[in-house]
C-alpha atoms as a PDB file:
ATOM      1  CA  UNK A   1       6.131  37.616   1.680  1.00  0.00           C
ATOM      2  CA  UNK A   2       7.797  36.718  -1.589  1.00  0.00           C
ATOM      3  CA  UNK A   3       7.872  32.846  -3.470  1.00  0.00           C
ATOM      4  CA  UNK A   4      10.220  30.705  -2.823  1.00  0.00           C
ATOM      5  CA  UNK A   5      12.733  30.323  -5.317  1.00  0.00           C
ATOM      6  CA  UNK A   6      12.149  27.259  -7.882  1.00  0.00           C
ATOM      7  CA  UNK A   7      15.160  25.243  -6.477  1.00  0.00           C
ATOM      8  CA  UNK A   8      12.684  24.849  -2.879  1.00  0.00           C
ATOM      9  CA  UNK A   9       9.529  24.041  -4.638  1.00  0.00           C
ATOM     10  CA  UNK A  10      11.220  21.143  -6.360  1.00  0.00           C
ATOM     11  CA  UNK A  11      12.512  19.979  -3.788  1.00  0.00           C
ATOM     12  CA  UNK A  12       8.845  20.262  -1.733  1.00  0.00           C
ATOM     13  CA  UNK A  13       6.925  19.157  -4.590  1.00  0.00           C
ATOM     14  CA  UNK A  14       7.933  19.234  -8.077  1.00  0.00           C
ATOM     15  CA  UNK A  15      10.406  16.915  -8.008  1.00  0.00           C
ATOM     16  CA  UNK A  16       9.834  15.378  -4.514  1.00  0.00           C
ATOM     17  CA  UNK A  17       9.554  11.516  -4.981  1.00  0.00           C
ATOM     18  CA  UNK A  18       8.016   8.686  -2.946  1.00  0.00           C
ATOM     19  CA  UNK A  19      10.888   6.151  -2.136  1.00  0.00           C
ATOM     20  CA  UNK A  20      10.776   2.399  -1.956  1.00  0.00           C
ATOM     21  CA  UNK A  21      14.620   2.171  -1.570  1.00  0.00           C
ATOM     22  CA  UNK A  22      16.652   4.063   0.564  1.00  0.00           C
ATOM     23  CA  UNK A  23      20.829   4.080   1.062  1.00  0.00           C
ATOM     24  CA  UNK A  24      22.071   2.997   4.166  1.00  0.00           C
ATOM     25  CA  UNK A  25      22.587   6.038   6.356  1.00  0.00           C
ATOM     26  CA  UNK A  26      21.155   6.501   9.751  1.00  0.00           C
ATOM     27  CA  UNK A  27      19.168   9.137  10.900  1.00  0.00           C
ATOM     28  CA  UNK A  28      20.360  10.918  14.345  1.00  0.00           C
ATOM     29  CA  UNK A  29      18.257  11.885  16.903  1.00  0.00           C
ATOM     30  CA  UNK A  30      19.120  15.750  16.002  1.00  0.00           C
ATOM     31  CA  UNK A  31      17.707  15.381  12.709  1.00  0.00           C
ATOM     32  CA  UNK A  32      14.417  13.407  14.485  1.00  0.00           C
ATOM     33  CA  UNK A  33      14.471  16.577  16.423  1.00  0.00           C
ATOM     34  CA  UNK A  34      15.075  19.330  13.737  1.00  0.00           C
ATOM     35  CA  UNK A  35      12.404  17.486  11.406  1.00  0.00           C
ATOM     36  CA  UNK A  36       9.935  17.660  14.579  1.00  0.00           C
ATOM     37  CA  UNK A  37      11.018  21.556  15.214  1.00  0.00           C
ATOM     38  CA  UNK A  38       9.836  22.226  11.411  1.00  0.00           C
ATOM     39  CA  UNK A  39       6.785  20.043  10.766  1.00  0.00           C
ATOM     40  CA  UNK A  40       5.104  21.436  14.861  1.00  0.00           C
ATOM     41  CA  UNK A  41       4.755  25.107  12.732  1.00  0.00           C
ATOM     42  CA  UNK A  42       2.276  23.992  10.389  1.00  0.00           C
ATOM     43  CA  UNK A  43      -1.796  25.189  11.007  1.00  0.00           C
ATOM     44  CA  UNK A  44      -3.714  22.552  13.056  1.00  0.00           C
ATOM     45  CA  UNK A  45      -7.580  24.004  13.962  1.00  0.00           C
ATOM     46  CA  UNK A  46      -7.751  25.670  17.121  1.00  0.00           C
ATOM     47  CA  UNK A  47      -3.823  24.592  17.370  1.00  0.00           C
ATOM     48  CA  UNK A  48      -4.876  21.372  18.692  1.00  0.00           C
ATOM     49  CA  UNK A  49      -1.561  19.076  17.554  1.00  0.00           C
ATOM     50  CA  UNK A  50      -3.279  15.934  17.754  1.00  0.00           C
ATOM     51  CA  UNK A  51      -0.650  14.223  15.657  1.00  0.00           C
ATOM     52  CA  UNK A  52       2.274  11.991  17.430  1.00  0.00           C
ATOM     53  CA  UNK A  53       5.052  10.140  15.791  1.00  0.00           C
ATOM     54  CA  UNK A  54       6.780   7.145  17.004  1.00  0.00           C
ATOM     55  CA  UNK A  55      10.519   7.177  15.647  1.00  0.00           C
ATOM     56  CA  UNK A  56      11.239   3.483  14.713  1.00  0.00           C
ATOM     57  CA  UNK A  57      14.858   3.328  14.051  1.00  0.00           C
ATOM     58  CA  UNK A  58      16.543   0.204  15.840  1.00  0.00           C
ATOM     59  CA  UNK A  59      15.796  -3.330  14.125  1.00  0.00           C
ATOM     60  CA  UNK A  60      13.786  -4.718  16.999  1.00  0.00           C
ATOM     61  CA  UNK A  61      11.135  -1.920  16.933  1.00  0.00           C
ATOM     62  CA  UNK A  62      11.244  -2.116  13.167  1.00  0.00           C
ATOM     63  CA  UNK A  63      10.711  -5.750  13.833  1.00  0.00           C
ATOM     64  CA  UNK A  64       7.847  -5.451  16.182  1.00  0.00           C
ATOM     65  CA  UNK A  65       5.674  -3.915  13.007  1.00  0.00           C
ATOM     66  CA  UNK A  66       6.843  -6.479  10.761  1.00  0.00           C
ATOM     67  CA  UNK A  67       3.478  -8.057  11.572  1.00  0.00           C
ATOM     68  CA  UNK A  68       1.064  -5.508  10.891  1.00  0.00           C
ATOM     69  CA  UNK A  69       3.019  -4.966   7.015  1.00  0.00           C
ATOM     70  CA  UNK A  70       1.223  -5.788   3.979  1.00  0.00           C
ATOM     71  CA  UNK A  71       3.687  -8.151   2.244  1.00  0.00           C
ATOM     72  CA  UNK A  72       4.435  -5.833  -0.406  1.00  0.00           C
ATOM     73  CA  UNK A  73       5.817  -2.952   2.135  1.00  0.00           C
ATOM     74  CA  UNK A  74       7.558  -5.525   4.677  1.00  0.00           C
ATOM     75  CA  UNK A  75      10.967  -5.256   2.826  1.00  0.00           C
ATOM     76  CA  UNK A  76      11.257  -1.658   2.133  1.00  0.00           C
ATOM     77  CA  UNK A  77      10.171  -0.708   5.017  1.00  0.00           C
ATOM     78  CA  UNK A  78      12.547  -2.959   7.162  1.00  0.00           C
ATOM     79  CA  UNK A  79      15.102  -1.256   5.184  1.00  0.00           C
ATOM     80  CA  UNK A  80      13.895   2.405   5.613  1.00  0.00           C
ATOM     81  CA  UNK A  81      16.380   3.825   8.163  1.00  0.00           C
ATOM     82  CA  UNK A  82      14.030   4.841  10.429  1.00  0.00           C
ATOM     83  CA  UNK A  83      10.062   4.130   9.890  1.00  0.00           C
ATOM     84  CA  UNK A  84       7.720   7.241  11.515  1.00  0.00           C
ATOM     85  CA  UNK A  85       4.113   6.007  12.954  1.00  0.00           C
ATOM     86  CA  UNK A  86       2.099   9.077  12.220  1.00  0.00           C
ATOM     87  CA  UNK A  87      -0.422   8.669  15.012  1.00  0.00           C
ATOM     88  CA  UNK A  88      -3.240  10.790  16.409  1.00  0.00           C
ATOM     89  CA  UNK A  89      -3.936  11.459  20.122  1.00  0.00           C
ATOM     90  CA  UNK A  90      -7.694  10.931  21.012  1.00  0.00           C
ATOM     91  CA  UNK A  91      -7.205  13.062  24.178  1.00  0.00           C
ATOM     92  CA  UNK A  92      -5.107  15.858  22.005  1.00  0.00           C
ATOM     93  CA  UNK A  93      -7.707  18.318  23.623  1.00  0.00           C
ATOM     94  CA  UNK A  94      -6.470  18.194  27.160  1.00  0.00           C
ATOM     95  CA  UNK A  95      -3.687  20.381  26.058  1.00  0.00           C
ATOM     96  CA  UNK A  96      -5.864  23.238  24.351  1.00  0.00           C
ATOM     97  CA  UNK A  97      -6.021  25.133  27.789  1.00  0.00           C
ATOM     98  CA  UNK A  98      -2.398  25.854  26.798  1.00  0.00           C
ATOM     99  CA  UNK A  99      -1.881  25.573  23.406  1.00  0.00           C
ATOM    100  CA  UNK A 100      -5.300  27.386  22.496  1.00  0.00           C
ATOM    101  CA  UNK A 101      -6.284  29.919  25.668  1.00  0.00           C
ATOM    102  CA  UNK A 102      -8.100  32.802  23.673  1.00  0.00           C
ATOM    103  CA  UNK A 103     -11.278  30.250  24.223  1.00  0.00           C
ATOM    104  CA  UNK A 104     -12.368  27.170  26.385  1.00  0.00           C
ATOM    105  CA  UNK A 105     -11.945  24.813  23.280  1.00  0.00           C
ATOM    106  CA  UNK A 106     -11.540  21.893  26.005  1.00  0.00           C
ATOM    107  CA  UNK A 107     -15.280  21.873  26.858  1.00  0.00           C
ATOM    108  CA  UNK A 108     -16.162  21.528  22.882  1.00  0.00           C
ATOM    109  CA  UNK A 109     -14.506  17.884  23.125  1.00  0.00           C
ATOM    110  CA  UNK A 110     -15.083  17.032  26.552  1.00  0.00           C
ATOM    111  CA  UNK A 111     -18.012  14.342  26.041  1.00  0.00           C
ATOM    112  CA  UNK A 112     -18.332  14.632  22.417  1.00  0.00           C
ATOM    113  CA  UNK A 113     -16.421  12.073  21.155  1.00  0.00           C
ATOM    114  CA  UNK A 114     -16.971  12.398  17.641  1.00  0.00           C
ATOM    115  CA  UNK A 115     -15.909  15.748  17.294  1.00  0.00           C
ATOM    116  CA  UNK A 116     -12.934  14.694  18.963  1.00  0.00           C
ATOM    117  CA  UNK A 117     -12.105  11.767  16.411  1.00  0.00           C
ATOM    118  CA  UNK A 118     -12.960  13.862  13.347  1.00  0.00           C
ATOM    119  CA  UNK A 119     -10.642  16.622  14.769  1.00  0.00           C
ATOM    120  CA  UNK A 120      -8.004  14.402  15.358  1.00  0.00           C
ATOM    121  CA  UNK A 121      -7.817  12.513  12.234  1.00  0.00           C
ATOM    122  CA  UNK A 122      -8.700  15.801  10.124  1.00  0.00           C
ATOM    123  CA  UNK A 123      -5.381  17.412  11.904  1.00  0.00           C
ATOM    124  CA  UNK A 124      -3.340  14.592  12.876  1.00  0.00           C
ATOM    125  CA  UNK A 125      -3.504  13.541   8.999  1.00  0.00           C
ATOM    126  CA  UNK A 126      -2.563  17.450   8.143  1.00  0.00           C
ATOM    127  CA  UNK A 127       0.078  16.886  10.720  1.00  0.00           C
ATOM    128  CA  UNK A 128       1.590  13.999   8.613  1.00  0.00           C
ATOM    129  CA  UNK A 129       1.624  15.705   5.694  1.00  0.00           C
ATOM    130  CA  UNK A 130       3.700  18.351   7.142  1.00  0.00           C
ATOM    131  CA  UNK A 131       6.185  15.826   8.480  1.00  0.00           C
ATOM    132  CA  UNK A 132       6.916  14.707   4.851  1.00  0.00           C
ATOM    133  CA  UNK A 133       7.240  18.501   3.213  1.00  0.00           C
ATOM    134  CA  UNK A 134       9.149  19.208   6.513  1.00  0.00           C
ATOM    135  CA  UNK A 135      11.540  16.114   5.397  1.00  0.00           C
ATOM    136  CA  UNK A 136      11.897  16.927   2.456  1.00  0.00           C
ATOM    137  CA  UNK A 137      13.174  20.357   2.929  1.00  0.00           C
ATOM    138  CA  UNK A 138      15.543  19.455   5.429  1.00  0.00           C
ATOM    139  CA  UNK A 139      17.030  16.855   2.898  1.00  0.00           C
ATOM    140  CA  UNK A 140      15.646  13.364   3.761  1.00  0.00           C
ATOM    141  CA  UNK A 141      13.312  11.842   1.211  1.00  0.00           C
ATOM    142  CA  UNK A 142       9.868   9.959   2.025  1.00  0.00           C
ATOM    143  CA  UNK A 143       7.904   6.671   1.666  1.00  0.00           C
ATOM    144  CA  UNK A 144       4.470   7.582   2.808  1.00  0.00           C
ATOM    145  CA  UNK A 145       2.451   4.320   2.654  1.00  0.00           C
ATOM    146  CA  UNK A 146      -1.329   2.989   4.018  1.00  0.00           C
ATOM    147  CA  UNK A 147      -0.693  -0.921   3.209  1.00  0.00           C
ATOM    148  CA  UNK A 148      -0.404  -1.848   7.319  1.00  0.00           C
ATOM    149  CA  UNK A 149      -2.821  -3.420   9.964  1.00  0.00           C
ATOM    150  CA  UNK A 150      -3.575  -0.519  12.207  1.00  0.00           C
ATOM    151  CA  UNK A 151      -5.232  -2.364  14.669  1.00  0.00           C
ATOM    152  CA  UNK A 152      -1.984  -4.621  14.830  1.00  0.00           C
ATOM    153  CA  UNK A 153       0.005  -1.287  14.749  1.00  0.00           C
ATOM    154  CA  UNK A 154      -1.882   0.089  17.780  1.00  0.00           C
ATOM    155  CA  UNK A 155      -2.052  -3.080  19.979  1.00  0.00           C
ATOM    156  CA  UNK A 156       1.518  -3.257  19.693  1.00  0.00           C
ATOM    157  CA  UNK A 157       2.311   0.027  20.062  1.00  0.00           C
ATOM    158  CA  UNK A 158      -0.288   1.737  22.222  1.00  0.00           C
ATOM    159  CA  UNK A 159      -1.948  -0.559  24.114  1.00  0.00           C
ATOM    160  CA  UNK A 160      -3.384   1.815  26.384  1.00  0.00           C
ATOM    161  CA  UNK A 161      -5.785   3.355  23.231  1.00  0.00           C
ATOM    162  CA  UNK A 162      -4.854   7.119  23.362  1.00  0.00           C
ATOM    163  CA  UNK A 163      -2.633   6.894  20.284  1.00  0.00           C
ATOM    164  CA  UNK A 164      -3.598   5.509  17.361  1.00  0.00           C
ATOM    165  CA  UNK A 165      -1.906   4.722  13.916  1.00  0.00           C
ATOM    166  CA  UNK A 166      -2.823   6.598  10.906  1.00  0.00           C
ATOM    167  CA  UNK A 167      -0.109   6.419   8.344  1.00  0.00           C
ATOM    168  CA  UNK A 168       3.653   4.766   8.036  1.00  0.00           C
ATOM    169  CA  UNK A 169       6.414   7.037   6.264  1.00  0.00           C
ATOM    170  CA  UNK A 170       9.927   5.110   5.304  1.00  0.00           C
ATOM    171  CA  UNK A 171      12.341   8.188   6.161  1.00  0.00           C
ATOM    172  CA  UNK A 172      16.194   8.425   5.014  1.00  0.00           C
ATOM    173  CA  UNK A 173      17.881   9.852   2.107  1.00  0.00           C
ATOM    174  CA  UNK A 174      16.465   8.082  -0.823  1.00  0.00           C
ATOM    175  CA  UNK A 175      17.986   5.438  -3.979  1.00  0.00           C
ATOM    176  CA  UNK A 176      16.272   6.665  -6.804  1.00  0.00           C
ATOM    177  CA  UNK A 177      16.951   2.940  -8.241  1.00  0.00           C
ATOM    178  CA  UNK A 178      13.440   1.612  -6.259  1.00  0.00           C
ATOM    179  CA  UNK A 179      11.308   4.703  -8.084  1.00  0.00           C
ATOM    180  CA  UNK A 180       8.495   3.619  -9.864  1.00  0.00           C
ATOM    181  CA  UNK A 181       8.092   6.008 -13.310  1.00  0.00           C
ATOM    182  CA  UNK A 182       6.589   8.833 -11.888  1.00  0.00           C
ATOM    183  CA  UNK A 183       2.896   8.623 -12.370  1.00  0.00           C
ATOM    184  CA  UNK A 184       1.024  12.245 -14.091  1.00  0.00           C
ATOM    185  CA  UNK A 185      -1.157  14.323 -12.098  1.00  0.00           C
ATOM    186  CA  UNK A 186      -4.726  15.482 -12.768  1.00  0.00           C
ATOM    187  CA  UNK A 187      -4.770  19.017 -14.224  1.00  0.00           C
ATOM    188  CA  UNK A 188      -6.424  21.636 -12.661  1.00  0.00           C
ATOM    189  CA  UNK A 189      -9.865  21.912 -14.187  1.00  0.00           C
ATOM    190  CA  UNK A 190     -10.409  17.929 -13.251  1.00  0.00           C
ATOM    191  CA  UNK A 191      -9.861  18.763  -9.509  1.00  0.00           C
ATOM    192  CA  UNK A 192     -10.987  22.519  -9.408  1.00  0.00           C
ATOM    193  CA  UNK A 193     -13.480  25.248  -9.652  1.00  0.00           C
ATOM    194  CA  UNK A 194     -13.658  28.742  -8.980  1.00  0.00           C
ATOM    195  CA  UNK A 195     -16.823  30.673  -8.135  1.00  0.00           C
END
C-alpha cells in the first residue's frame, strides 16, 4: 500500500490544528453520518466499538452541558456548531457475539468488570481519536478538550449509567483567528526507543 501524498498528512496531522473558534456553518446530519461511516473503520481490540457519540447540535442540548463546562471552554464550545460527547459503553461487550464471532469474547467480560472498564476506556478513547483524524479528512476541523464535569455530563445525559463521557470535541470548519501559536512537539528520541 503506498503513502499518502503530503497534501493528506497535513491535513491529518502536520498542519491539523485544535480550534477555539469556529465560523458559523452548520453541520448536516449527512456529514454526522459520513464522519461516523469513516471513524467505525479504525482497529478497536477484539472489534469491540465501545465508543458512542452524542451529536449536540441544537442550542438547547448545547445548553444542557453548559453546566458541566469549565469556564474557560463554556464560550467556545457554545459556539462550536455541533459539540460530540465521545462516550464509552460499559456493556459494549454484548455486541461481540456479532461483531467478534471467531471466539466467545462475551464470556471474558461477563462478570469481570474491570476488564470491561479498561477495555472500554482503552478503545472508546482510540475511538475518539479516530473521530477527530476522521474529521479532519473529511474537511471539518476539531476542538478536542478534557476541561468538563463528567459526572455532570453523564447525569444529564445518561442517566441510566451505560454511557459514560470521556472527552468533548468542538466540530465545524474552523477560524484560525482563536489559534493559540502552535506549541512544538517532543522529538523522537525524548518519546522513543528501539530495541
Amino acid at each position: 500500500m503506498p503513502a499518502l501524498d503530503p497534501a493528506a498528512l497535513d491535513q491529518a496531522f502536520r498542519t491539523a490544528r485544535t480550534y477555539n473558534k469556529f465560523r458559523p456553518e452548520p453541520l448536516d446530519d449527512a456529514t454526522l453520518h459520513a464522519l461516523y461511516e469513516l471513524l467505525k473503520w479504525g482497529p478497536t481490540s477484539m472489534n469491540s466499538q465501545p465508543g458512542r457519540y452524542l451529536f449536540l447540535r441544537s442550542e438547547a442540548a448545547k445548553q444542557r452541558l453548559k453546566p458541566a463546562l469549565s469556564p474557560g471552554n463554556a464560550d467556545k464550545t457554545m459556539a462550536a456548531p455541533v459539540v460530540v460527547v465521545v462516550a464509552m459503553d460499559s456493556r459494549f461487550h454484548e455486541h461481540l457475539p456479532e461483531q467478534f464471532p471467531a471466539l466467545p469474547a462475551q464470556a471474558m467480560f461477563d462478570g469481570n468488570a474491570a476488564l470491561a472498564e479498561a477495555t472500554a476506556f482503552r478503545n472508546g478513547t482510540l475511538q475518539g481519536a479516530y473521530l477527530i483524524v476522521a474529521a479532519r479528512m473529511l474537511g471539518l476541523d476539531c476542538g478536542p478538550m478534557s476541561g468538563f464535569d463528567a459526572a455532570k455530563v453523564n447525569a444529564e445525559f445518561f442517566p441510566d449509567g451505560r454511557w459514560r463521557a470521556n472527552f468533548l470535541v468542538n466540530l465545524g470548519r474552523g477560524d484560525a483567528s482563536g489559534n493559540y501559536p502552535r506549541g512544538p512537539r517532543l522529538p523522537f528520541d525524548a518519546v522513543a526507543r528501539i530495541l
